[in-house]
C-alpha atoms as a PDB file:
ATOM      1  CA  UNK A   1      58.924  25.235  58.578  1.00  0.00           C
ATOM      2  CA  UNK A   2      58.917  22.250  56.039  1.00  0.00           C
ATOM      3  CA  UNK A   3      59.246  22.728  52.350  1.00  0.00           C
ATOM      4  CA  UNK A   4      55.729  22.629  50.683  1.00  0.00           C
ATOM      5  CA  UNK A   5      55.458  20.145  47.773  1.00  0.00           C
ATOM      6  CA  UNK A   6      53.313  20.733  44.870  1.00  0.00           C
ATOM      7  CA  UNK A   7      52.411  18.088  42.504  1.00  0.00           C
ATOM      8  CA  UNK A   8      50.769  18.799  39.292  1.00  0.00           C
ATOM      9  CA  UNK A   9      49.367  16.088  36.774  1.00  0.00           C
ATOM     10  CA  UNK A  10      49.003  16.957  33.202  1.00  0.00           C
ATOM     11  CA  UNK A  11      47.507  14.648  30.947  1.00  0.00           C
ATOM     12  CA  UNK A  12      47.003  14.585  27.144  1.00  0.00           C
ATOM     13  CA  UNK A  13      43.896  15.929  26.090  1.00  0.00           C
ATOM     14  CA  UNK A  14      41.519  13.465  24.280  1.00  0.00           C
ATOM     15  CA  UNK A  15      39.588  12.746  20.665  1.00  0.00           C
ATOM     16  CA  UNK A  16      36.681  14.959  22.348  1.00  0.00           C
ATOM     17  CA  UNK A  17      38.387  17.933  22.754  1.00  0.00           C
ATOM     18  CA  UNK A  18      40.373  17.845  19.746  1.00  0.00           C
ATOM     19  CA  UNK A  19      37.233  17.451  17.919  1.00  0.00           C
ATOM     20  CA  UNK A  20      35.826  20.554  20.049  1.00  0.00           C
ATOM     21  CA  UNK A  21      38.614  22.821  19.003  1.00  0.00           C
ATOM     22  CA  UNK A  22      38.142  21.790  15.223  1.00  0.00           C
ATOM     23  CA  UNK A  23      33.997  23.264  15.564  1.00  0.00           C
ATOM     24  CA  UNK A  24      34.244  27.199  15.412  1.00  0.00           C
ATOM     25  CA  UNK A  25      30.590  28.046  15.649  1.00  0.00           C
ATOM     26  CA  UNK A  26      30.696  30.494  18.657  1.00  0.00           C
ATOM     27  CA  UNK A  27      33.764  32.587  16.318  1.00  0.00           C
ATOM     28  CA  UNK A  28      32.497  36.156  14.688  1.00  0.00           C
ATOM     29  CA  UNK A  29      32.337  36.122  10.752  1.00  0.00           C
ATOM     30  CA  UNK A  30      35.227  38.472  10.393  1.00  0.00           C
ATOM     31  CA  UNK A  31      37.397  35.429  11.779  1.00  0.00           C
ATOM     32  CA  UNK A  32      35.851  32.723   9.978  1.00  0.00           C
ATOM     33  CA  UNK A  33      35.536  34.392   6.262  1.00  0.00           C
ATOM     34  CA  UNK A  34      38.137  34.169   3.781  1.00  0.00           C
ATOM     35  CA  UNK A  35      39.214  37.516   2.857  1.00  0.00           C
ATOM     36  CA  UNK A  36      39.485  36.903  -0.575  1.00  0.00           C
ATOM     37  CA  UNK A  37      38.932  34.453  -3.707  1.00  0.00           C
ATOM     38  CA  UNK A  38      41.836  32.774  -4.309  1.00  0.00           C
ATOM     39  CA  UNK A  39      40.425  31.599  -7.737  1.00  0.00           C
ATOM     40  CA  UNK A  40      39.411  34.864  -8.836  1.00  0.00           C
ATOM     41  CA  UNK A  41      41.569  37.307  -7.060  1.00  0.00           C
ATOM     42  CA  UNK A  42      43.652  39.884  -8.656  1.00  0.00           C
ATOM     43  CA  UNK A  43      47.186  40.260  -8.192  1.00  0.00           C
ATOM     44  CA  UNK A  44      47.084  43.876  -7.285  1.00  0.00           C
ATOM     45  CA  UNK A  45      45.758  46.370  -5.232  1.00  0.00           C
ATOM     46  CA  UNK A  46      46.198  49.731  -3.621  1.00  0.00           C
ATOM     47  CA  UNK A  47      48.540  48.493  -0.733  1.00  0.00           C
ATOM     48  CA  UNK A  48      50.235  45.063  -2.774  1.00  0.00           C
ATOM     49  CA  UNK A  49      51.275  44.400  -6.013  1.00  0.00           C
ATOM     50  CA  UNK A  50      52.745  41.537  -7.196  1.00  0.00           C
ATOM     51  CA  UNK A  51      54.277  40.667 -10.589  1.00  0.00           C
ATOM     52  CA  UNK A  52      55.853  36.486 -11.776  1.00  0.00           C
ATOM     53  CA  UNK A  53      58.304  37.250 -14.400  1.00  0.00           C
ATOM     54  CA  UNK A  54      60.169  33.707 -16.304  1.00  0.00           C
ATOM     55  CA  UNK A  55      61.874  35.637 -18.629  1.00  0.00           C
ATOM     56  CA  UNK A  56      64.488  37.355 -16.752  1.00  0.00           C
ATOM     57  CA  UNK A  57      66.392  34.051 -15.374  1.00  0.00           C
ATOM     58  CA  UNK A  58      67.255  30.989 -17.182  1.00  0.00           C
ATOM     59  CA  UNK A  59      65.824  28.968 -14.211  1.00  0.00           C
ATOM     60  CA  UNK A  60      64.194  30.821 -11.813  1.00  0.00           C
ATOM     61  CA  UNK A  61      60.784  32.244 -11.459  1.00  0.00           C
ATOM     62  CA  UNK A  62      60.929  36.537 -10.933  1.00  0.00           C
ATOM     63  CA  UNK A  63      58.241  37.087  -8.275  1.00  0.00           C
ATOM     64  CA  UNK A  64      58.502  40.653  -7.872  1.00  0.00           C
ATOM     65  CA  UNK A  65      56.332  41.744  -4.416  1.00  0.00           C
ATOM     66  CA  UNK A  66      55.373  45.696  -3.616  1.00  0.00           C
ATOM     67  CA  UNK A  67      53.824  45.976  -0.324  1.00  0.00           C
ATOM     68  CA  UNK A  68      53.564  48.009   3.047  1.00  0.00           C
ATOM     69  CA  UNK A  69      56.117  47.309   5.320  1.00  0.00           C
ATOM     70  CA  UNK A  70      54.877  45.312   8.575  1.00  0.00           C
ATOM     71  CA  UNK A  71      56.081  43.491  11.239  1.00  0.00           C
ATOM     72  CA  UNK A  72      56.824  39.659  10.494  1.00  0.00           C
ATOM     73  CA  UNK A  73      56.789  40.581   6.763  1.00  0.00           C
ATOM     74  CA  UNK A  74      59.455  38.430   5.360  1.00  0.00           C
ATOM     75  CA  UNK A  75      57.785  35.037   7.906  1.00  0.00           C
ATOM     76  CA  UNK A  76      54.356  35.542   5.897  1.00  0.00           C
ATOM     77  CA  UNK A  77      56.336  35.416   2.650  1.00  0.00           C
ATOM     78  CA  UNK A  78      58.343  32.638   3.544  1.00  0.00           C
ATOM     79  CA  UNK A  79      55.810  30.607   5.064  1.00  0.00           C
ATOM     80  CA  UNK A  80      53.253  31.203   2.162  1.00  0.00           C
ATOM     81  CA  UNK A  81      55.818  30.084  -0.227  1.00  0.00           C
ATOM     82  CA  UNK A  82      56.799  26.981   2.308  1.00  0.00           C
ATOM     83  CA  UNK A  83      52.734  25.664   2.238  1.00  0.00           C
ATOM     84  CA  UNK A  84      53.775  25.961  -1.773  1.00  0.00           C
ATOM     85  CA  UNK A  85      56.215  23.710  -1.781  1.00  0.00           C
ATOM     86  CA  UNK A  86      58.523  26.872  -3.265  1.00  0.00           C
ATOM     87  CA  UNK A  87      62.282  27.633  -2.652  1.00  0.00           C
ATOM     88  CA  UNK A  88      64.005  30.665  -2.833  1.00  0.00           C
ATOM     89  CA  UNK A  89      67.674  30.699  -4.539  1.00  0.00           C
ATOM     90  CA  UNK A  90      68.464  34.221  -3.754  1.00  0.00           C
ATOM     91  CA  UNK A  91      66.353  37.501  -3.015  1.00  0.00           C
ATOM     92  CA  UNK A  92      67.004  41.498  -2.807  1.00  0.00           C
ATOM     93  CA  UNK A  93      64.640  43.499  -0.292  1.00  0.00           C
ATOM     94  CA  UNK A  94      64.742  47.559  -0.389  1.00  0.00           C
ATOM     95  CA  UNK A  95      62.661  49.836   1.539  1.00  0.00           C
ATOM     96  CA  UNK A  96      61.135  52.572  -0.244  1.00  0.00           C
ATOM     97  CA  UNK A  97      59.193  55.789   1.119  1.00  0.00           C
ATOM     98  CA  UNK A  98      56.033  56.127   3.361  1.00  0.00           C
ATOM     99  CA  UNK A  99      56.790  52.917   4.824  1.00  0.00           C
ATOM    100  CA  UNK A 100      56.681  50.660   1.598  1.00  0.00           C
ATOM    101  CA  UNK A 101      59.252  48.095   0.573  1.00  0.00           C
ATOM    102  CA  UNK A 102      59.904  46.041  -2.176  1.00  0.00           C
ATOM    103  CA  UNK A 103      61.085  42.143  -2.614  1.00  0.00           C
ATOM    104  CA  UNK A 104      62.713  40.688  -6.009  1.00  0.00           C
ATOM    105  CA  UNK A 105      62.805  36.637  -5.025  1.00  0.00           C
ATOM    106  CA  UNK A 106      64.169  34.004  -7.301  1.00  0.00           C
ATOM    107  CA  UNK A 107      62.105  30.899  -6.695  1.00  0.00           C
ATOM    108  CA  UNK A 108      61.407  27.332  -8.062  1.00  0.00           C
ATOM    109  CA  UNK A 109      59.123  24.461  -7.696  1.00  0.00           C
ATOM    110  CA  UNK A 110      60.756  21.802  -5.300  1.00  0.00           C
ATOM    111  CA  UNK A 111      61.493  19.951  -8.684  1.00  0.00           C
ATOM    112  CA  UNK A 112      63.962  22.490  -9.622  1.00  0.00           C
ATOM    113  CA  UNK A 113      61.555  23.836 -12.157  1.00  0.00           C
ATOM    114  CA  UNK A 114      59.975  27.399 -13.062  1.00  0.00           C
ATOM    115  CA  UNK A 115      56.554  27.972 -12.145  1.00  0.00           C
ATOM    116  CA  UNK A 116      55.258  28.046 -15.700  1.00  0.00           C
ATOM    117  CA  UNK A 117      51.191  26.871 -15.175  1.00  0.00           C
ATOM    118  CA  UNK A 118      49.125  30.428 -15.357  1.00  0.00           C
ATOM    119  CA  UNK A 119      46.770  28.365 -12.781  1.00  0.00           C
ATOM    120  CA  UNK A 120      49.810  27.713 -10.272  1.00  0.00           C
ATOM    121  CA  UNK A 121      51.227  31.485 -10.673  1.00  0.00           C
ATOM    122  CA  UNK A 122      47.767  32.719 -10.046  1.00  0.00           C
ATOM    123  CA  UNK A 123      46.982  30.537  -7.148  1.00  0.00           C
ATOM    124  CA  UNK A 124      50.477  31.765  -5.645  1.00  0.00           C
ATOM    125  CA  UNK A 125      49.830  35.309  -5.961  1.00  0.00           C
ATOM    126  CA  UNK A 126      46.238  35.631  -5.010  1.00  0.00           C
ATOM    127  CA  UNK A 127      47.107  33.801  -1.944  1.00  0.00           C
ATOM    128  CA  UNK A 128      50.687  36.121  -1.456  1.00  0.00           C
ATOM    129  CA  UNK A 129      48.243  39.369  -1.815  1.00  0.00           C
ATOM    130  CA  UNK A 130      45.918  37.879   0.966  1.00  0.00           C
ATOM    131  CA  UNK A 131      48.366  37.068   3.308  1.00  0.00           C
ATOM    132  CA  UNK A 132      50.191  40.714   3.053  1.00  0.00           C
ATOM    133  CA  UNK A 133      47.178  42.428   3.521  1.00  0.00           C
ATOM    134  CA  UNK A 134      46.029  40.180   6.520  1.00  0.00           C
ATOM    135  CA  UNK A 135      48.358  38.387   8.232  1.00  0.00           C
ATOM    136  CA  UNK A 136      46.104  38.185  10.959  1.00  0.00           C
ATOM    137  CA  UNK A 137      42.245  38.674  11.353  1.00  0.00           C
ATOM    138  CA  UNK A 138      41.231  41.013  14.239  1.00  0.00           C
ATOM    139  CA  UNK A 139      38.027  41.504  15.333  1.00  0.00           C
ATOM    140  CA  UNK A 140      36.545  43.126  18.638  1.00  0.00           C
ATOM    141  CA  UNK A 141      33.077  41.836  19.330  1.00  0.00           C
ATOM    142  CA  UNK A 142      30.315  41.604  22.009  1.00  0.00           C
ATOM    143  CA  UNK A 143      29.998  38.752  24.691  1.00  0.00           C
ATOM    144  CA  UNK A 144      27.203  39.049  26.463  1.00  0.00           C
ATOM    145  CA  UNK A 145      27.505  42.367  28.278  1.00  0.00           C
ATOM    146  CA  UNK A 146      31.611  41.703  27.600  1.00  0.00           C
ATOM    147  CA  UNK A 147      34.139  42.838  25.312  1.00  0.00           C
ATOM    148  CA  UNK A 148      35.804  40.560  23.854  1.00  0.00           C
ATOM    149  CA  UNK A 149      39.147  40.866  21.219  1.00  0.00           C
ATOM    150  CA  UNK A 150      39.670  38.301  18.925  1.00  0.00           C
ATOM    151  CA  UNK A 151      43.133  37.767  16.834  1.00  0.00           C
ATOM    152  CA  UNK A 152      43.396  34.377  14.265  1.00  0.00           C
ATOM    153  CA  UNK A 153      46.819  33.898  12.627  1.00  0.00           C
ATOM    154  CA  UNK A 154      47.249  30.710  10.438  1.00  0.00           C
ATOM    155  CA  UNK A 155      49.774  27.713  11.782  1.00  0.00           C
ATOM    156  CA  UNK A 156      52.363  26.616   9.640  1.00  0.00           C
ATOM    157  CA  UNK A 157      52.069  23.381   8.157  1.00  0.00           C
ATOM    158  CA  UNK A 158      54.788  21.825  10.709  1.00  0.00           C
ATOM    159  CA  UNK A 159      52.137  22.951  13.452  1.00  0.00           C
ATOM    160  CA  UNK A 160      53.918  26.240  14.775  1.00  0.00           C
ATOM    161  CA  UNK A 161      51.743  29.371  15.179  1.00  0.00           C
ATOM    162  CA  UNK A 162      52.809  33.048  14.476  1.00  0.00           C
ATOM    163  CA  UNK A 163      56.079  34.300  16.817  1.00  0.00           C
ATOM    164  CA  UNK A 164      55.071  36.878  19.459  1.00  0.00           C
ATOM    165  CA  UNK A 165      51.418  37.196  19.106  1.00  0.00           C
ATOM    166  CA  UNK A 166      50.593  36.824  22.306  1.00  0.00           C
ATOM    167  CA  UNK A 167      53.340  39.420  23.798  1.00  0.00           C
ATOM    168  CA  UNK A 168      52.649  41.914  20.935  1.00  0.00           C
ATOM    169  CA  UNK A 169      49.009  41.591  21.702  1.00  0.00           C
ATOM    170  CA  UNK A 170      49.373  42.260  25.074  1.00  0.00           C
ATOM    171  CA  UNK A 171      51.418  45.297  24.275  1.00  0.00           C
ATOM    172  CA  UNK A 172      48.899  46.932  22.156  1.00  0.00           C
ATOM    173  CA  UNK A 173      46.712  47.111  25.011  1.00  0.00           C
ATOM    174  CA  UNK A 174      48.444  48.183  27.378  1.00  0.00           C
ATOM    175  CA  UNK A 175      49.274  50.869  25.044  1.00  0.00           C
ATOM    176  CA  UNK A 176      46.084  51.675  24.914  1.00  0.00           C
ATOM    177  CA  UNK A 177      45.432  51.692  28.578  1.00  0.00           C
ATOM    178  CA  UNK A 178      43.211  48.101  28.854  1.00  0.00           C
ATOM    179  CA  UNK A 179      43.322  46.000  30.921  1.00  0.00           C
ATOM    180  CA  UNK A 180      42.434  41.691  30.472  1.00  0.00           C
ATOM    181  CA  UNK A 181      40.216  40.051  32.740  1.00  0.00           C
ATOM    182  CA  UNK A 182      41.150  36.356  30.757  1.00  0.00           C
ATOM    183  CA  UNK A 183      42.969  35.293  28.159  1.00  0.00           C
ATOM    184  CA  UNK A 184      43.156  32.385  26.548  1.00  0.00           C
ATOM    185  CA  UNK A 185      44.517  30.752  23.047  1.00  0.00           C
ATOM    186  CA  UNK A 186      42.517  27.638  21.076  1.00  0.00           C
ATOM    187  CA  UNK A 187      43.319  25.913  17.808  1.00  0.00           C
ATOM    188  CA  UNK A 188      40.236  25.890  15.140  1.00  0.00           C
ATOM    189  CA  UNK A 189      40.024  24.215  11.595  1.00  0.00           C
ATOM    190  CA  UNK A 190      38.624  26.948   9.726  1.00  0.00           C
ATOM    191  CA  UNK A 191      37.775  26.298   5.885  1.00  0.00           C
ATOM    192  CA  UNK A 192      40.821  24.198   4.758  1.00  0.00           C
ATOM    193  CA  UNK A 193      43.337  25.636   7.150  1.00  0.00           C
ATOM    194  CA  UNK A 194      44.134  25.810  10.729  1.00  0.00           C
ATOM    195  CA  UNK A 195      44.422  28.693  12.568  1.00  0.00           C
ATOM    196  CA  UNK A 196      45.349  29.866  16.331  1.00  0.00           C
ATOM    197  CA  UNK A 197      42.992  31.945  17.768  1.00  0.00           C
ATOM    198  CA  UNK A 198      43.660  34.493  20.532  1.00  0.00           C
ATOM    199  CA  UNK A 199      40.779  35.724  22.676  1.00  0.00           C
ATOM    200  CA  UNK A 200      40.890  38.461  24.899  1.00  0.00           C
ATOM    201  CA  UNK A 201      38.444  39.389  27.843  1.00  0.00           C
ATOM    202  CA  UNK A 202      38.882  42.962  28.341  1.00  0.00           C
ATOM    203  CA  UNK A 203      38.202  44.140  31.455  1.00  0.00           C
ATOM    204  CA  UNK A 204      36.225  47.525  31.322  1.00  0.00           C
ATOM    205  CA  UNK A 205      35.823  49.311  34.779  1.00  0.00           C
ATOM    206  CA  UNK A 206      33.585  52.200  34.441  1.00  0.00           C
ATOM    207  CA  UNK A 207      32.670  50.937  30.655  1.00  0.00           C
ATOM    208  CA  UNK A 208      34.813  50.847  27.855  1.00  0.00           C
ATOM    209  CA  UNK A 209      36.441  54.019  26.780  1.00  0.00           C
ATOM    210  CA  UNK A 210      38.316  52.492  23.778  1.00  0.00           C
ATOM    211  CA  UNK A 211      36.231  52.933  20.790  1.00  0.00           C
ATOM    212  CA  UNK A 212      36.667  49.483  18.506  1.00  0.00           C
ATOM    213  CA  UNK A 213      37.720  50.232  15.952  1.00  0.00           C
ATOM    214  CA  UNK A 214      40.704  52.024  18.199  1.00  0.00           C
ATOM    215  CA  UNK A 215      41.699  48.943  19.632  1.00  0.00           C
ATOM    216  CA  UNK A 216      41.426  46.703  16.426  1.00  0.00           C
ATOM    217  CA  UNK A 217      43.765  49.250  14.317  1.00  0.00           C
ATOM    218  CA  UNK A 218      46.161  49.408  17.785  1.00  0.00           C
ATOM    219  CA  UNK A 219      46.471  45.948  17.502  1.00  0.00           C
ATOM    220  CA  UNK A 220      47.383  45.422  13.657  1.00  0.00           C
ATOM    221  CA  UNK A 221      49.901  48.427  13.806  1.00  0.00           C
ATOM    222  CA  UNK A 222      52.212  45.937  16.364  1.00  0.00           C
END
């Protein structure tokens, strides 16, 4: 028998559909909302703390970061402090019981500067605090007579999404037994940022066994 030949043509998708994936009306509130003021959030909580210190080094900025250990830790930090315009000279990481960890980072404005404005240190932590508390916004919600799972990480500012979401996704549920009847992965502008958004079709046999809030907690602990 001859060899079958296959051609595929991919073209560039145009102004209509980029404008398409920049409209999120049909996303769920807990993906669109910011999770906190970055204006008047505090610099502490429960789970984070975080502490900007100029007195310690001669030319460096002390951020001093307390947080819950998670997976990709150390890319939310660096990435936050990249959208800054921040570099780090040198840092010290330690882990610490019940699964906490702290970070002493040396840091300065791409000037070579401290961060000395109390407007600029606040803006920095606020938006540190929200990003260690939710690197990525998971929701499970209704479609039609559907479940659907929905996971939003921000892109970086050179356009690359979040390493591994997709596989670590996928691993949740089958860790939970799931299965996915589609899958599929859209860019939307939400508020002043972009973010990649993961949705998930789950396919639910007899009916869904999985309570929600089950597969939403499965999913942030990977």
């Amino acid at each position: 028998m001859e060899d079958v030949l296959i051609t595929i043509d991919i073209e560039l998708v145009g102004p209509e559909i980029t404008a398409c994936s920049q409209a999120c009306p049909f996303l769920p509130n807990a993906i669109t909302e910011d999770s906190f003021d970055l204006e008047s959030g505090t610099s502490t909580s429960d789970s984070v703390s975080i502490v900007m210190d100029n007195t310690l080094s001669p030319a460096h900025t002390l951020v001093q970061i307390m947080c819950q250990d998670h997976k990709g830790l150390l890319y939310d930090i660096m990435r936050t402090l990249k959208e800054y315009n921040i570099q780090i000279s040198y840092g010290r990481f330690s882990t610490k019981p019940r699964g906490k960890c702290e970070l002493d980072l040396f840091i300065m404005q791409s000037d070579g500067k401290k961060i000395v404005d109390s407007n600029k240190q606040k803006s920095l932590s606020s938006r540190l605090r929200m990003e260690l508390l939710r690197p990525l916004k998971v929701a499970v919600v209704s479609r039609g007579p559907d479940t659907e799972l929905l996971v939003a990480n921000p892109v970086e500012l050179s356009g690359k999404g979040r390493p591994l979401v997709f596989h670590d996704i996928t691993l949740a549920l089958k860790m939970l037994d799931l299965c996915i009847f589609s899958a599929e992965v859209r860019r939307h502008v939400i508020g002043d940022r972009e973010w990649e958004v993961y949705r998930f079709l789950l396919d639910e046999g007899e009916g869904l066994s999985v309570p929600r809030n089950k597969i939403e907690k499965g999913v942030w602990k990977i």
